[in-house]
PDB file of N, CA and C in Angstrom:
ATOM      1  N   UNK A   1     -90.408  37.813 -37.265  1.00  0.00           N
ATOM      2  CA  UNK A   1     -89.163  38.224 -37.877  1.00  0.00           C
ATOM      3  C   UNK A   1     -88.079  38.235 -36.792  1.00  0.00           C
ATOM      4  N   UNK A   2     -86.986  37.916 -37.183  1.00  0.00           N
ATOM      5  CA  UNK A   2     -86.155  37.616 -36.480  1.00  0.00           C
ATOM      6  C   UNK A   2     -84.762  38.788 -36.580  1.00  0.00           C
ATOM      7  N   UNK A   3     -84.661  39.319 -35.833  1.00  0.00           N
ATOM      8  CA  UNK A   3     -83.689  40.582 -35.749  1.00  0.00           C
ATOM      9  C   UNK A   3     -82.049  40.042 -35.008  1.00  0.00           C
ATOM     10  N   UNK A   4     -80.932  40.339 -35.835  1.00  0.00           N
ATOM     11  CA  UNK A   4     -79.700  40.129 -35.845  1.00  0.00           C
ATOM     12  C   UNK A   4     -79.001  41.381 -35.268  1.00  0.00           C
ATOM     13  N   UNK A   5     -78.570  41.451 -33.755  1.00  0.00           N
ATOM     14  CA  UNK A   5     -78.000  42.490 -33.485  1.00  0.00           C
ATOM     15  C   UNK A   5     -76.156  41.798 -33.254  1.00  0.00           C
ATOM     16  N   UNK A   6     -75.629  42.820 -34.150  1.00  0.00           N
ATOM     17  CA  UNK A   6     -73.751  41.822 -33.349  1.00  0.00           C
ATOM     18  C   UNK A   6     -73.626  43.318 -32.419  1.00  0.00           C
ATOM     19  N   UNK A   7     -73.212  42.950 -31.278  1.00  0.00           N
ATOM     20  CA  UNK A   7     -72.646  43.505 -30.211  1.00  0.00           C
ATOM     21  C   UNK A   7     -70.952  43.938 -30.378  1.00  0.00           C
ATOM     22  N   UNK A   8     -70.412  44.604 -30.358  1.00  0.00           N
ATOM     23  CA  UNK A   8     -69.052  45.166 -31.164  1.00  0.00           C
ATOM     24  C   UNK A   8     -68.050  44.972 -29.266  1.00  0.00           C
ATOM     25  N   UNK A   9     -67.039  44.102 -29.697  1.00  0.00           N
ATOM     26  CA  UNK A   9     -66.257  44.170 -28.244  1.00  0.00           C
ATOM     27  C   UNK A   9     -65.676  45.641 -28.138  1.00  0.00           C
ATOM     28  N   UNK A  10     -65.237  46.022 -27.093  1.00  0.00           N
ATOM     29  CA  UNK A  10     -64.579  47.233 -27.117  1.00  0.00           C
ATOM     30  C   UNK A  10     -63.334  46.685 -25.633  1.00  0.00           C
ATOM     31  N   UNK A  11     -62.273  47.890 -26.247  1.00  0.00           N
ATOM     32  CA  UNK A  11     -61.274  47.427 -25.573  1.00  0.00           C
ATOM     33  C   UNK A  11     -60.849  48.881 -25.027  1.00  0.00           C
ATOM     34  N   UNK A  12     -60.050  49.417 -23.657  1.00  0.00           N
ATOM     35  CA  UNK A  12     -60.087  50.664 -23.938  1.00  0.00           C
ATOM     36  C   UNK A  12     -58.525  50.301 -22.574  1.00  0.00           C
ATOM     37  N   UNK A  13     -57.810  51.264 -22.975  1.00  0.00           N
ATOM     38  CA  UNK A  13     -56.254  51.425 -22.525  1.00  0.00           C
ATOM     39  C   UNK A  13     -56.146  52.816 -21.977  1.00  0.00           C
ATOM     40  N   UNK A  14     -55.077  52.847 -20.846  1.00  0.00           N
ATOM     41  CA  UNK A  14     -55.268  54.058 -20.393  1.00  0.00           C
ATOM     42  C   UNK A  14     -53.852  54.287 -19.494  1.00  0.00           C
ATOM     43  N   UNK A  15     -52.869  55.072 -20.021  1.00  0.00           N
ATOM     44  CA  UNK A  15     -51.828  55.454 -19.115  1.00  0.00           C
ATOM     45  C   UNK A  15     -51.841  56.764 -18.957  1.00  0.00           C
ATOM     46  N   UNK A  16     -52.059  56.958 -17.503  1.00  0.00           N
ATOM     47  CA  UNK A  16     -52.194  58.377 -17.322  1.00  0.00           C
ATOM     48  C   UNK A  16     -50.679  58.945 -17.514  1.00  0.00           C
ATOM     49  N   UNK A  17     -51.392  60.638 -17.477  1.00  0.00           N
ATOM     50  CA  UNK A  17     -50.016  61.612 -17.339  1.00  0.00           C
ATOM     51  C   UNK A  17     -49.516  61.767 -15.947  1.00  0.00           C
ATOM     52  N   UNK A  18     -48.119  61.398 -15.803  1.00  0.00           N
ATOM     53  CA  UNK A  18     -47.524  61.669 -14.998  1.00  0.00           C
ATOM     54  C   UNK A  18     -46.436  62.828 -14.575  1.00  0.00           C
ATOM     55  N   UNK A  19     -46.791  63.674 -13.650  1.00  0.00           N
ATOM     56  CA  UNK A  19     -45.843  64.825 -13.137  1.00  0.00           C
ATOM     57  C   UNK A  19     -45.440  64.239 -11.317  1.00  0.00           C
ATOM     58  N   UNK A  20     -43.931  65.806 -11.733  1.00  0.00           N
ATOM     59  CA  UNK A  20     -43.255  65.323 -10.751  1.00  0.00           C
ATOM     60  C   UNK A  20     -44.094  66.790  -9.598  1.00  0.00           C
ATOM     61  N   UNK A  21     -43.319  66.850  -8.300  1.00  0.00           N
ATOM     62  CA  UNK A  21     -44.100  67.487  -7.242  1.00  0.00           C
ATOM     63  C   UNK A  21     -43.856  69.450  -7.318  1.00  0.00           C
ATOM     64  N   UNK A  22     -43.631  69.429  -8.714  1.00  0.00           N
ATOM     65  CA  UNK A  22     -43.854  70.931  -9.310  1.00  0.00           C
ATOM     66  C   UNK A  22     -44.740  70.779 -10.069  1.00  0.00           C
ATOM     67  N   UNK A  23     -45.712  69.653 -10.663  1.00  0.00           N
ATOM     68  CA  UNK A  23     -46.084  70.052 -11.743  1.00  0.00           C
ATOM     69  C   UNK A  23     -45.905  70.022 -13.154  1.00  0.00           C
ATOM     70  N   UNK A  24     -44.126  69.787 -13.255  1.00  0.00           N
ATOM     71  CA  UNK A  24     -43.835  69.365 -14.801  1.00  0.00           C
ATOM     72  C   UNK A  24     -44.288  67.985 -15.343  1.00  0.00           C
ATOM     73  N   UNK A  25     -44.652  67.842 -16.442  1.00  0.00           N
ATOM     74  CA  UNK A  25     -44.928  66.561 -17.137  1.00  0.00           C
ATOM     75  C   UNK A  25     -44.034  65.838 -17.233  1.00  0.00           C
ATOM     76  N   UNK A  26     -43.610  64.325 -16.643  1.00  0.00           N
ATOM     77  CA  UNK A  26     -42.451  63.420 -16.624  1.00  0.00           C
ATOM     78  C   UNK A  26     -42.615  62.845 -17.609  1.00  0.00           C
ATOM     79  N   UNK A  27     -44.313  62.457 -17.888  1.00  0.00           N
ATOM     80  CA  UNK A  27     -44.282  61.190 -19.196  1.00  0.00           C
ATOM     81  C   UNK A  27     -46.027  61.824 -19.605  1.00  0.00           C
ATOM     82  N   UNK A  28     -46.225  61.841 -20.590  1.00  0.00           N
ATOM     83  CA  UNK A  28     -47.399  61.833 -20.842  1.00  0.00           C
ATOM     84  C   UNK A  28     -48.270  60.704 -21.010  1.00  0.00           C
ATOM     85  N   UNK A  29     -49.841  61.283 -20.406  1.00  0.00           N
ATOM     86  CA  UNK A  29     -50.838  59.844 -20.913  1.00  0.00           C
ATOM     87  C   UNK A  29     -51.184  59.805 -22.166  1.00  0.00           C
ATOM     88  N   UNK A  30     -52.450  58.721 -22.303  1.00  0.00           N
ATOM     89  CA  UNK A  30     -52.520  58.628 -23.798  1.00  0.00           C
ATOM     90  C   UNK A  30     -53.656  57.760 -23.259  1.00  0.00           C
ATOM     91  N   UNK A  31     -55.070  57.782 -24.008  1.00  0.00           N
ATOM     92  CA  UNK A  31     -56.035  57.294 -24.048  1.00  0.00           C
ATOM     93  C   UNK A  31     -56.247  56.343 -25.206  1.00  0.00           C
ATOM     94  N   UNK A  32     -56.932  55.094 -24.911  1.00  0.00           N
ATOM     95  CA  UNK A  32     -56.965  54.305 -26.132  1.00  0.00           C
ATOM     96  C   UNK A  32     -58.126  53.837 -26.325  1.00  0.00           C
ATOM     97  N   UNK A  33     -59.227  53.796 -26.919  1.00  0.00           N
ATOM     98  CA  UNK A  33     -60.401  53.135 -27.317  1.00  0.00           C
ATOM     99  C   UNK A  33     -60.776  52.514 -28.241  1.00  0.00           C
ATOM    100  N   UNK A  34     -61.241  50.932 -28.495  1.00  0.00           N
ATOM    101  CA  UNK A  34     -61.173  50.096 -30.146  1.00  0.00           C
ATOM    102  C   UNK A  34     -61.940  49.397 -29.370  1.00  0.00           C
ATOM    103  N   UNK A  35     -63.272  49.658 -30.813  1.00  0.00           N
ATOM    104  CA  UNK A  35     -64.154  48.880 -31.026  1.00  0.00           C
ATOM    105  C   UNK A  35     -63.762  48.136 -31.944  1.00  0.00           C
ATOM    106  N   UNK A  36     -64.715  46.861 -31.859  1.00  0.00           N
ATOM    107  CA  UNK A  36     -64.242  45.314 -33.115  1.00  0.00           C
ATOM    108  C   UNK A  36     -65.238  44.599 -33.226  1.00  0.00           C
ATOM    109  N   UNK A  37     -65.660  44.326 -34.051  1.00  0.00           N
ATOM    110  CA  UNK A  37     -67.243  43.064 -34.886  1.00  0.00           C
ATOM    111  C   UNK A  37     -66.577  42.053 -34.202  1.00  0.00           C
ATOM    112  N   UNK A  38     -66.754  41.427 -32.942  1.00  0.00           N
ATOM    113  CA  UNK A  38     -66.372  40.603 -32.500  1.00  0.00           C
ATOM    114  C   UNK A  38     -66.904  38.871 -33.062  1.00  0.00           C
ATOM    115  N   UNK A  39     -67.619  39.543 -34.191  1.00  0.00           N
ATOM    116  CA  UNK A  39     -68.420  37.653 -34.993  1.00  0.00           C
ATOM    117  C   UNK A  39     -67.249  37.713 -36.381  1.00  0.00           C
ATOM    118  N   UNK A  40     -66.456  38.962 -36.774  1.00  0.00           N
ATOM    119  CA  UNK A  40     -66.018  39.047 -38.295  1.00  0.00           C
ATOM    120  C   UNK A  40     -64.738  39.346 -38.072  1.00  0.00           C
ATOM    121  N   UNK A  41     -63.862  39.661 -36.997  1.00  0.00           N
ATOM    122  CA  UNK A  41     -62.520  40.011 -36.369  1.00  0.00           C
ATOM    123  C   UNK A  41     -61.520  39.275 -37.191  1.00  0.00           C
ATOM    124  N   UNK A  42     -60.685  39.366 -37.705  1.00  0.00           N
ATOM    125  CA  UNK A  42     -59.331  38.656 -37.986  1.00  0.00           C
ATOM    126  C   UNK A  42     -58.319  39.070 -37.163  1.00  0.00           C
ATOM    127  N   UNK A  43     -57.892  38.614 -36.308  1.00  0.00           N
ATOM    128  CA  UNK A  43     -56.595  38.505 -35.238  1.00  0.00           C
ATOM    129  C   UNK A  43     -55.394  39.718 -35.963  1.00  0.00           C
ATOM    130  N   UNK A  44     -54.889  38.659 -37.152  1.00  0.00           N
ATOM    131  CA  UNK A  44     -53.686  39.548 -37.607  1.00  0.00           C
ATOM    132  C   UNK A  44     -54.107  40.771 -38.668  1.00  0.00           C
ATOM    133  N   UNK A  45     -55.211  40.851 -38.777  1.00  0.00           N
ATOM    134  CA  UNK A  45     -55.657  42.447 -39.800  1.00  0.00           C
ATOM    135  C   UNK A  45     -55.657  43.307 -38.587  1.00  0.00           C
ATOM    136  N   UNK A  46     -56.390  43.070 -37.671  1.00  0.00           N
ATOM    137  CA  UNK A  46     -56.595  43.999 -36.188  1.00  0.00           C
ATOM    138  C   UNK A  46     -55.408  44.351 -35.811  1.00  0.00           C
ATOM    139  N   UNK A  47     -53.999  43.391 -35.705  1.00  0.00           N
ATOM    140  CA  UNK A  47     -52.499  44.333 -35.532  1.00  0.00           C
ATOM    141  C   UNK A  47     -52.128  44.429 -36.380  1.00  0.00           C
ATOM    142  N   UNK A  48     -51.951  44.087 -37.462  1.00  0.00           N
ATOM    143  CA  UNK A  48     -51.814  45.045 -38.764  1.00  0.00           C
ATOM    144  C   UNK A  48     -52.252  46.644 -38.858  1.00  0.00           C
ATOM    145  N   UNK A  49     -53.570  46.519 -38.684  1.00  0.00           N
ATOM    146  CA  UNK A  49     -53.526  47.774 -38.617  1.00  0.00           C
ATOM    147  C   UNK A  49     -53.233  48.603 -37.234  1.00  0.00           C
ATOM    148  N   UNK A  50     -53.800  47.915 -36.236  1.00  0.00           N
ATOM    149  CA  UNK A  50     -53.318  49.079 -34.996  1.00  0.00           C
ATOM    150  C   UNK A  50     -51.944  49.199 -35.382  1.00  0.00           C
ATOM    151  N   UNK A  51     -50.904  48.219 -35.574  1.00  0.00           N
ATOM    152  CA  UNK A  51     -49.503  48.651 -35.780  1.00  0.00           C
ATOM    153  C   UNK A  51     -49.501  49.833 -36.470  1.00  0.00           C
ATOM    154  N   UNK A  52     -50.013  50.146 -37.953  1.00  0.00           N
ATOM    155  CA  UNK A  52     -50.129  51.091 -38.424  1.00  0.00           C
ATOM    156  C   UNK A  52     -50.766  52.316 -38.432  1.00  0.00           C
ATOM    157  N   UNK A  53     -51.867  52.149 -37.833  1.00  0.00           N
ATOM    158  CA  UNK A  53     -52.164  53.175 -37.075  1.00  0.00           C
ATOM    159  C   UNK A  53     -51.146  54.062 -35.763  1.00  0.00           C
ATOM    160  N   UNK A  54     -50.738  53.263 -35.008  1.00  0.00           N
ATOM    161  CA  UNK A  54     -49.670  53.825 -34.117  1.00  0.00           C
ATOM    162  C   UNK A  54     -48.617  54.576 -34.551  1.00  0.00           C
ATOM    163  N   UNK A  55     -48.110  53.970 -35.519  1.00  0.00           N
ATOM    164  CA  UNK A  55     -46.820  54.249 -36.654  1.00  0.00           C
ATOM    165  C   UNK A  55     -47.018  55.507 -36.743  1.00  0.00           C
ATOM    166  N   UNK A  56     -48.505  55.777 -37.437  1.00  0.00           N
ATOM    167  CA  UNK A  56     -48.475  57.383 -37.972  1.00  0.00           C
ATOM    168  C   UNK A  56     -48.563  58.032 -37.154  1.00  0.00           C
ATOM    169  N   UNK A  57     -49.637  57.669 -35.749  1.00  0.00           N
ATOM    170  CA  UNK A  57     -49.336  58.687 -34.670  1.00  0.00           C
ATOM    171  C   UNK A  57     -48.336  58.888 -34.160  1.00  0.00           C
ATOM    172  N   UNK A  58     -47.191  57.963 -33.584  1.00  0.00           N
ATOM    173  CA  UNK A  58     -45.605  58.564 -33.568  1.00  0.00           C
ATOM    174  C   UNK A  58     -44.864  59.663 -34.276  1.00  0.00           C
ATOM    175  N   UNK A  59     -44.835  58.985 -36.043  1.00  0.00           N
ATOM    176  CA  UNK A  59     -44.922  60.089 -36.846  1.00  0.00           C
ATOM    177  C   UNK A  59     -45.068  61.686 -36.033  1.00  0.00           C
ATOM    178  N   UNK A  60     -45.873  61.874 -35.727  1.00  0.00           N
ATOM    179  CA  UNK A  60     -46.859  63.244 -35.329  1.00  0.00           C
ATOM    180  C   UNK A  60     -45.777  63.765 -34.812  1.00  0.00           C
ATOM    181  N   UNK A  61     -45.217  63.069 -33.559  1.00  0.00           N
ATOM    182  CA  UNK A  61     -44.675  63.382 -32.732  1.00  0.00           C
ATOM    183  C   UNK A  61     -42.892  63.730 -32.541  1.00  0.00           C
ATOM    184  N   UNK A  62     -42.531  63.585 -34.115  1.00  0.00           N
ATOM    185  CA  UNK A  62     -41.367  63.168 -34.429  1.00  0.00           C
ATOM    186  C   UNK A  62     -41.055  64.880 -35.007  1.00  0.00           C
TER     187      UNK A  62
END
């Protein structure tokens, strides 16, 4: 028997938080992690949705 494993790409982003030499926060980081069926992926559904996904997290912040 023959066993089918798909291996999922992962992509992961990372801007740290930055302070100035007191300590205050200048810019904040933000961690990013996305996994993807790298055999079943569609290019423009994948920014489709991260776009929309982002959207709402801004939202949050508004």
């Amino acid at each position: 028997m023959v066993t089918l494993k798909i291996i999922p790409q992962k992509f992961s982003f990372e801007k740290p938080t930055l302070t100035n030499g007191k300590g205050e926060i200048i810019s904040h980081g933000i961690n990013v992690s996305i996994d993807i069926d790298s055999f079943q992926a569609d290019k423009r559904e994948i920014k489709k949705d991260l776009t929309a996904i982002f959207a709402e997290v801004l939202e949050c912040f508004d």
